[in-house]
Protein backbone atom coordinates (compact mmCIF):
# COMPACT_ATOMS: atom_id res chain seq x y z
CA UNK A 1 120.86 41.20 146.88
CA UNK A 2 121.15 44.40 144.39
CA UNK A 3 120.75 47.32 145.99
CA UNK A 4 119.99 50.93 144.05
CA UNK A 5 121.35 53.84 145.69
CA UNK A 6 120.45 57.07 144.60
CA UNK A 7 122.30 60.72 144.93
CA UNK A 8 122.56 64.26 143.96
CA UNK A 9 118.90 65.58 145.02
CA UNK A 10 119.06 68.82 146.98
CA UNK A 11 117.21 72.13 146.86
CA UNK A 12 117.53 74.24 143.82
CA UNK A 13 115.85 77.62 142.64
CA UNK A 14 113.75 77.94 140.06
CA UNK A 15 115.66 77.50 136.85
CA UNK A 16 118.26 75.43 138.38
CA UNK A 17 119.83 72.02 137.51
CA UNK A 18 120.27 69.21 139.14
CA UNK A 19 121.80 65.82 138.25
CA UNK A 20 120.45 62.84 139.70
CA UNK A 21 122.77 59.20 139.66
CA UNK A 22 121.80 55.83 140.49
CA UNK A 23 124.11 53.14 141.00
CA UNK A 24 123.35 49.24 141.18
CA UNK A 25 125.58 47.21 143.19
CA UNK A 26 125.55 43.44 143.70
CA UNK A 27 125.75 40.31 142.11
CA UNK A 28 123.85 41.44 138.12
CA UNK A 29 124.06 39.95 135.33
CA UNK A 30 122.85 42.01 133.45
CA UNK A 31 120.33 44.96 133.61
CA UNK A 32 117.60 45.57 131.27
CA UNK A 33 115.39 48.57 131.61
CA UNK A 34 116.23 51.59 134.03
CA UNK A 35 114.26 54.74 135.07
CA UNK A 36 113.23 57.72 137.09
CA UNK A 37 110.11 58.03 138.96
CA UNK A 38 109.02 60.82 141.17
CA UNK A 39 106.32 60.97 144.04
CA UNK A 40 104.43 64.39 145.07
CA UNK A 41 102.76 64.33 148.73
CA UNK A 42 99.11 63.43 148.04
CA UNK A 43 99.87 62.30 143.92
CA UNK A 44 100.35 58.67 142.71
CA UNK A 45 103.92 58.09 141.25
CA UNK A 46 104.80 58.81 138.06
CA UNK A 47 107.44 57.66 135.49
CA UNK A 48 109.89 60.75 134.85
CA UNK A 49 112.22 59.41 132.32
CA UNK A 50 112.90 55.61 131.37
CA UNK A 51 116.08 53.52 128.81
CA UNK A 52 115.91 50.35 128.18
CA UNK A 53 119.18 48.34 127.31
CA UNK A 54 119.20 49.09 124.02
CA UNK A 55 119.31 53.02 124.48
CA UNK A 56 115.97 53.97 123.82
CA UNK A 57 114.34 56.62 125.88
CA UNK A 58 111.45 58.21 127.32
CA UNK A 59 110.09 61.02 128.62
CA UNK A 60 107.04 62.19 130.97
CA UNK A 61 105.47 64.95 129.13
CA UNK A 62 105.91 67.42 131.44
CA UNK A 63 109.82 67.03 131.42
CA UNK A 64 110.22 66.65 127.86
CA UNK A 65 113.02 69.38 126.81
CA UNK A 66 114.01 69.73 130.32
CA UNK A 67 115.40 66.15 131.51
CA UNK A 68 117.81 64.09 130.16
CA UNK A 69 118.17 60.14 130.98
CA UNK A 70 121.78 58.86 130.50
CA UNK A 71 122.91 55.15 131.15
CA UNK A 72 126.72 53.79 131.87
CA UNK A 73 126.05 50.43 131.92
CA UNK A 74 130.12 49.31 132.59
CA UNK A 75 129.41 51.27 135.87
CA UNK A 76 125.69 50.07 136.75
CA UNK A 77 124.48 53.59 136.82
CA UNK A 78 121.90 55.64 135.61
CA UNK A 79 121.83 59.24 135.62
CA UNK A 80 118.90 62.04 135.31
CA UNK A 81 119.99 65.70 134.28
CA UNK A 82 117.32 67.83 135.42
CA UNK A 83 117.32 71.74 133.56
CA UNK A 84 115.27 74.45 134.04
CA UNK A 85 113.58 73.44 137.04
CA UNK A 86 110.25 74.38 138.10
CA UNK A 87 108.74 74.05 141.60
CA UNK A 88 106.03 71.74 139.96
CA UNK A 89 109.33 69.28 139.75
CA UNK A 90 109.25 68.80 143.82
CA UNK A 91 109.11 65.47 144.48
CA UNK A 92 111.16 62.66 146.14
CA UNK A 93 112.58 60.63 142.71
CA UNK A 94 112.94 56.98 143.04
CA UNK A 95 115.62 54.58 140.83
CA UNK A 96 114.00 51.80 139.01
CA UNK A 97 116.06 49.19 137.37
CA UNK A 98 115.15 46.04 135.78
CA UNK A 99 118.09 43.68 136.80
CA UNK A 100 119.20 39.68 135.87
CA UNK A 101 120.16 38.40 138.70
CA UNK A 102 121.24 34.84 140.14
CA UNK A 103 120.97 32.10 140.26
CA UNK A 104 120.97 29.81 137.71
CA UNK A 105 119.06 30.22 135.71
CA UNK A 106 119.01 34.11 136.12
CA UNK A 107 116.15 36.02 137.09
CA UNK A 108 114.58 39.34 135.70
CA UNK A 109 113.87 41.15 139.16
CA UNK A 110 112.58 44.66 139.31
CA UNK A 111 114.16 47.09 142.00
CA UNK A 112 114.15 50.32 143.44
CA UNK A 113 116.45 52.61 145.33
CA UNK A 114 115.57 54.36 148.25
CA UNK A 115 114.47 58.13 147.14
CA UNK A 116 116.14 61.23 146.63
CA UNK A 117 114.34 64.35 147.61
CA UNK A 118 114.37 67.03 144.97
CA UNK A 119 112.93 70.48 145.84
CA UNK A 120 112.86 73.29 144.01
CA UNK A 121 111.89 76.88 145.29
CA UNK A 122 110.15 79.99 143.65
């Protein structure tokens, strides 16, 4: 079983940083594309940042300027740098990672780590 395990979500002023990592662990193959997603209370969930494998990126919006999506694929980990925080960035921010797994022949599963709670104050 892979297994996503986020860290590095805290409380932060407004203006702060934060830097959010992900780490995949278990038997992979290979992992395709990975991402940040972030949940308000009462709001649907929303894709923050996404890479694929071949280093592209993407941006909500909102965080464009702001957030930064970084991949180390030798260490199965995916990291968001958040910058000048705003309290509209509250949310609890899930991993997503599109993985190959086993066995033969290898399956494209999709997975996602627990949640890390980000909260930013005025």
């Amino acid at each position: 079983q892979v297994q996503l395990v986020e860290s590095g979500g805290g409380l932060v002023q407004a203006g702060g940083s934060l830097r959010l990592s992900c780490a995949a662990s278990g038997r992979i193959f290979s992992i395709g594309s990975m991402g940040w997603y972030r949940q308000a209370p009462g709001k649907q969930r929303e894709l923050v940042a996404g890479a694929t494998r071949g280093g592209s990126t993407n941006y909500a919006d909102s965080v464009k300027g702001r957030f930064t999506i970084s991949r180390d694929d030798a260490k199965n980990t995916v990291y968001l740098q958040m910058n000048t925080l705003t309290p509209e960035d509250t949310a609890l921010y899930y991993c997503n990672a599109q993985v190959l797994v086993p066995p033969a022949p290898p399956t494209w599963r999709e997975y996602w780590g627990q949640g890390t709670q980000v909260t930013v104050s005025s």
